[in-house]
N, C-alpha and C. Protein backbone atom coordinates (compact mmCIF):
# COMPACT_ATOMS: atom_id res chain seq x y z
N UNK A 1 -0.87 -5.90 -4.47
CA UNK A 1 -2.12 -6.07 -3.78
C UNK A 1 -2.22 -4.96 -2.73
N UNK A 2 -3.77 -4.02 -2.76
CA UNK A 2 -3.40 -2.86 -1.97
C UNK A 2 -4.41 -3.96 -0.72
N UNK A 3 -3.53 -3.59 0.55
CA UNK A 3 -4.06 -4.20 2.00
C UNK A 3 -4.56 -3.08 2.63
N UNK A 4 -4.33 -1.61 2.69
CA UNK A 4 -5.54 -0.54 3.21
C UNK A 4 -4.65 0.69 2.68
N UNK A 5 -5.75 1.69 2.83
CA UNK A 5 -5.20 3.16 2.54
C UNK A 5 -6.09 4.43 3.46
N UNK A 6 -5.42 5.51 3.25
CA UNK A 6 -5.63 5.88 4.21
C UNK A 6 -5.52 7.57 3.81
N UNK A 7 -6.31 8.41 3.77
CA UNK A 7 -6.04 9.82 3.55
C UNK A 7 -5.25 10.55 4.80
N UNK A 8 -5.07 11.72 4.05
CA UNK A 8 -4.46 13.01 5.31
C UNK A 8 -4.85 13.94 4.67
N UNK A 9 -5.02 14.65 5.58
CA UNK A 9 -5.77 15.79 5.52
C UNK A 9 -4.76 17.06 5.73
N UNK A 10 -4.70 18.42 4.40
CA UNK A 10 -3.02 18.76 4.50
C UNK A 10 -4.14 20.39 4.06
N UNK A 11 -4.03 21.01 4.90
CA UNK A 11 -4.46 22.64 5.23
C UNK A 11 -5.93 22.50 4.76
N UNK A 12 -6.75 21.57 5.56
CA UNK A 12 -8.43 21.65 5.48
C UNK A 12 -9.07 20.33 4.31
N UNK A 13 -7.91 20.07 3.01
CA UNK A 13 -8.04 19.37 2.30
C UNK A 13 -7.80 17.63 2.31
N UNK A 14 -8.26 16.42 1.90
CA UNK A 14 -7.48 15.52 1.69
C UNK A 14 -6.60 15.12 0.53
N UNK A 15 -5.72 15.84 0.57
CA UNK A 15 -4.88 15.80 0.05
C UNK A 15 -3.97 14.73 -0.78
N UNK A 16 -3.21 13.95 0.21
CA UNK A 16 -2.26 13.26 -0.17
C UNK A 16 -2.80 11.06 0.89
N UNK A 17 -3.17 10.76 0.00
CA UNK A 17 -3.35 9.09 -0.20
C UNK A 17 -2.44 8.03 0.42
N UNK A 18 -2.04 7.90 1.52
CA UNK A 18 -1.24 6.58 1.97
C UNK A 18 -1.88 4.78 1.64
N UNK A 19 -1.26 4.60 0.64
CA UNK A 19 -1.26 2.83 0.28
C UNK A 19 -0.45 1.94 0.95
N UNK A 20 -0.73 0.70 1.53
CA UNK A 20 0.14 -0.21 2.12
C UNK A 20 -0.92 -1.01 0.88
N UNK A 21 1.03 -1.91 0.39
CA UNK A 21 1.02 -2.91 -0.74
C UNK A 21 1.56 -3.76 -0.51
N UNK A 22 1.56 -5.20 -0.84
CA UNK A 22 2.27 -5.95 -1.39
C UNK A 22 2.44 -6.68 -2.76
N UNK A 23 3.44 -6.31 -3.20
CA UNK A 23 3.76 -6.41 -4.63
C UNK A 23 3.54 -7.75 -5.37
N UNK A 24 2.95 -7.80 -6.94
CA UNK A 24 3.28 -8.86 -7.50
C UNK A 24 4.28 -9.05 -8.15
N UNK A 25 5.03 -10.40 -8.42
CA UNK A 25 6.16 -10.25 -9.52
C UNK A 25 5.67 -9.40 -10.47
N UNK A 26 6.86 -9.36 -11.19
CA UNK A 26 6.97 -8.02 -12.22
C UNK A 26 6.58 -9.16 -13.10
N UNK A 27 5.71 -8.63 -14.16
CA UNK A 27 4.77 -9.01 -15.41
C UNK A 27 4.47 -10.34 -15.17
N UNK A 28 4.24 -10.85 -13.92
CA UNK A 28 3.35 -11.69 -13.71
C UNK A 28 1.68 -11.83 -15.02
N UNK A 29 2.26 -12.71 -15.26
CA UNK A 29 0.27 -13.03 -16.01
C UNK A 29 -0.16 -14.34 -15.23
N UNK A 30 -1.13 -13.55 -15.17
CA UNK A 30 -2.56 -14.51 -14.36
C UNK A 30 -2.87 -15.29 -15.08
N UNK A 31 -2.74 -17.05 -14.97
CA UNK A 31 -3.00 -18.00 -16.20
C UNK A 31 -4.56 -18.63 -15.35
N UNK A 32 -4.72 -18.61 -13.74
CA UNK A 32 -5.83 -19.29 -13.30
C UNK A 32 -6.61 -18.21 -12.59
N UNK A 33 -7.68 -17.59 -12.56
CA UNK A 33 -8.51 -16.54 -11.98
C UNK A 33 -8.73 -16.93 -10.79
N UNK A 34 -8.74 -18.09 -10.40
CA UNK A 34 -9.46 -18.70 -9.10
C UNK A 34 -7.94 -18.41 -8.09
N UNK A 35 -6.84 -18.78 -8.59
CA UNK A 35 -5.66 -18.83 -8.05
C UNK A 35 -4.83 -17.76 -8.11
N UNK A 36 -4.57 -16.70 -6.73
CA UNK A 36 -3.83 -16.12 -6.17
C UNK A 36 -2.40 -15.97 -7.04
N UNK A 37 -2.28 -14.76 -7.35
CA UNK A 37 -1.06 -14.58 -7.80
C UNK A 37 -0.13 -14.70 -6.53
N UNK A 38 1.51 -14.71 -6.54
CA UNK A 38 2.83 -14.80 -5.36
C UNK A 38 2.27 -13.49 -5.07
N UNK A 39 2.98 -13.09 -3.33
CA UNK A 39 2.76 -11.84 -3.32
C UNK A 39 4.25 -11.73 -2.64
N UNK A 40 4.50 -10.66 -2.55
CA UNK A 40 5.83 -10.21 -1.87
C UNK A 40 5.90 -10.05 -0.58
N UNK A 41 6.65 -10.57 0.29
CA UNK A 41 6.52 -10.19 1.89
C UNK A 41 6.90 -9.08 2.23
N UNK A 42 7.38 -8.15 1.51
CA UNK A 42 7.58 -7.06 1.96
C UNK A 42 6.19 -6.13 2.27
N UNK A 43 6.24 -4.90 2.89
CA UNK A 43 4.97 -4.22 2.62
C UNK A 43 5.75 -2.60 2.26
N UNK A 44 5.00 -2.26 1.41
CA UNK A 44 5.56 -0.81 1.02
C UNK A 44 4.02 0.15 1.08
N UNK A 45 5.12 1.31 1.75
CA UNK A 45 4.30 2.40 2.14
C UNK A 45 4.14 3.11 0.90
N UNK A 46 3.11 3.34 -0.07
CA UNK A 46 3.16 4.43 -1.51
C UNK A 46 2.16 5.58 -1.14
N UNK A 47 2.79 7.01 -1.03
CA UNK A 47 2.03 8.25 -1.07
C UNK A 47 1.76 9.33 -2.35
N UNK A 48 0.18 9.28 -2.45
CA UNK A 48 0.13 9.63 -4.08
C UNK A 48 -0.44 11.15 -3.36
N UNK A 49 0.16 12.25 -4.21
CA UNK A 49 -0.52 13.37 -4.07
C UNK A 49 -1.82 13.46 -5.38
N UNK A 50 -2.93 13.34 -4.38
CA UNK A 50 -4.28 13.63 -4.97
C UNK A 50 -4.85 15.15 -6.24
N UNK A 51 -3.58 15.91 -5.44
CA UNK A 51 -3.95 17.15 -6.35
C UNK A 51 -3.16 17.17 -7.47
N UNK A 52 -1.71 16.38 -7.68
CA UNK A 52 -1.30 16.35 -8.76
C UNK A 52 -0.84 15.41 -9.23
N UNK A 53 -1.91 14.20 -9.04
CA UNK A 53 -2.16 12.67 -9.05
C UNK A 53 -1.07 12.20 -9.80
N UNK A 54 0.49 12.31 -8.91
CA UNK A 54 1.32 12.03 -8.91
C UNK A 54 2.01 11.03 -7.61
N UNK A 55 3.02 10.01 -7.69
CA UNK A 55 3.57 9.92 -6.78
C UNK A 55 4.47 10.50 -6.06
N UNK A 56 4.23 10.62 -4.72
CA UNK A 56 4.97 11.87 -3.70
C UNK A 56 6.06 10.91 -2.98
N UNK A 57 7.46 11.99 -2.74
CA UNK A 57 8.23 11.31 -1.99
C UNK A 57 8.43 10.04 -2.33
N UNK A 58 9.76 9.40 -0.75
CA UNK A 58 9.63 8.47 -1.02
C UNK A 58 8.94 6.98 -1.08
N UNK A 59 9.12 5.84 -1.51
CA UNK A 59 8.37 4.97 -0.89
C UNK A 59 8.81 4.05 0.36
N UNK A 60 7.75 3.86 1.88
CA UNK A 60 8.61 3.56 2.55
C UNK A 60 8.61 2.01 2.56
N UNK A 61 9.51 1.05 2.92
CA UNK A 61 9.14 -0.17 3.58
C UNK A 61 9.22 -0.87 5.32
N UNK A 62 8.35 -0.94 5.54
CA UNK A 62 8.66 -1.08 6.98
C UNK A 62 8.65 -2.70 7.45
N UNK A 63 7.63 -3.65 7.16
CA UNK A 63 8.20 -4.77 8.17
C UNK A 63 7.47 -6.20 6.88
N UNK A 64 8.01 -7.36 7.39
CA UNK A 64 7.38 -8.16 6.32
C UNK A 64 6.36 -9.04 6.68
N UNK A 65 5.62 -9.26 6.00
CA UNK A 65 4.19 -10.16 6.26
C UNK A 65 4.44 -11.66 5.75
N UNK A 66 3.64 -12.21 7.12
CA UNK A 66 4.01 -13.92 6.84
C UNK A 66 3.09 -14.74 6.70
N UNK A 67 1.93 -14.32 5.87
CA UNK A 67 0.57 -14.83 5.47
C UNK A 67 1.04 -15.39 4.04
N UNK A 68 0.35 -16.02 3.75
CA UNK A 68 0.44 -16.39 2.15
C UNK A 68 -0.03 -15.44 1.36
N UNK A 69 -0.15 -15.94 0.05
CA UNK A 69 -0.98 -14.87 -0.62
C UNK A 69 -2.34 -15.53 -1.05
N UNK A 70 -3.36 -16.43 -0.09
CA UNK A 70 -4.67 -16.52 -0.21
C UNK A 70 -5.01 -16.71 1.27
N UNK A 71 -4.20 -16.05 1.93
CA UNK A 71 -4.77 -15.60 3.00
C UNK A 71 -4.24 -14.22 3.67
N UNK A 72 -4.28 -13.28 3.00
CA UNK A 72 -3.52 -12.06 3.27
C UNK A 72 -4.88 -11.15 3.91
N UNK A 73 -4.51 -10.60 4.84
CA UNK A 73 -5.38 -9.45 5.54
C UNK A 73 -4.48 -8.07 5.69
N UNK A 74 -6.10 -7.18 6.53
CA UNK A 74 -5.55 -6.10 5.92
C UNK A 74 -4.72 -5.29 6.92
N UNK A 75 -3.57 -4.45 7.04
CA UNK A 75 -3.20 -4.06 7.78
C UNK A 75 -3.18 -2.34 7.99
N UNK A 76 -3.89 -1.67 9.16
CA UNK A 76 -5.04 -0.62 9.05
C UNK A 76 -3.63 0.73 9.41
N UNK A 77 -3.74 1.70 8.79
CA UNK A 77 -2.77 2.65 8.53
C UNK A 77 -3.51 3.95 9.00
N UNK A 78 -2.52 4.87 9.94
CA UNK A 78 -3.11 6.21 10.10
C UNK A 78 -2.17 6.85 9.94
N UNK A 79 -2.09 8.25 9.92
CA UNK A 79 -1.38 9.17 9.58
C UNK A 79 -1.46 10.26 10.14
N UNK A 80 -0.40 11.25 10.42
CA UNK A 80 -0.72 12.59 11.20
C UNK A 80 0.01 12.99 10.47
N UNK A 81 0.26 14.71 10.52
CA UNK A 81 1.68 15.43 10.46
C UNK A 81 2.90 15.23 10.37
N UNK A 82 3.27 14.33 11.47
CA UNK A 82 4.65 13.83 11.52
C UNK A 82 4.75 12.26 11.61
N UNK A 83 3.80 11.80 11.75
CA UNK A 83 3.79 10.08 12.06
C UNK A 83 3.03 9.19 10.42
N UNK A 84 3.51 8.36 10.39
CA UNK A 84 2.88 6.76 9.43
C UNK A 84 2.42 6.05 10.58
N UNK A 85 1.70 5.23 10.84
CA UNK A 85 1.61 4.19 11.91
C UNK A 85 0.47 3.34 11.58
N UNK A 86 0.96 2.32 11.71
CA UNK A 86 0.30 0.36 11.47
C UNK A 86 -0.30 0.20 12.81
């Protein structure tokens, strides 16, 4: 489940895509549409480079979320040069 994303801007361009996720089980199938798949408390940082719509680096994880998963909000991400920050 993507909770926000966030561009950077890398020599004039936006370049490279910051995602904050929380994961579903692996091959989870959705048997009720109305009902919320599990979500993972972890949150992972995923950076996709836009120009060679690949995934970049690594992925980070930083802290865990204690919402359920039908009440999950979003948690707002910026980025500089040298910083990630929630």
């Amino acid at each position: 489940m993507v909770i926000d994303m966030c561009l950077r801007v890398c020599l004039g361009v936006y370049r490279y895509l910051y995602i904050n996720s929380r994961a579903w089980p692996s091959g989870y199938k959705i048997s009720e549409p109305l009902e919320p798949p599990p979500i993972a408390e972890n949150i992972s940082i995923h950076v996709l480079d836009l120009q060679t719509m690949t995934e970049s680096g690594p992925v980070f994880h930083s802290h865990k979320a204690k919402t359920s998963n039908d009440e999950c909000f979003f948690i707002f991400l910026d980025v500089s040069d040298f910083y990630v920050a929630r």
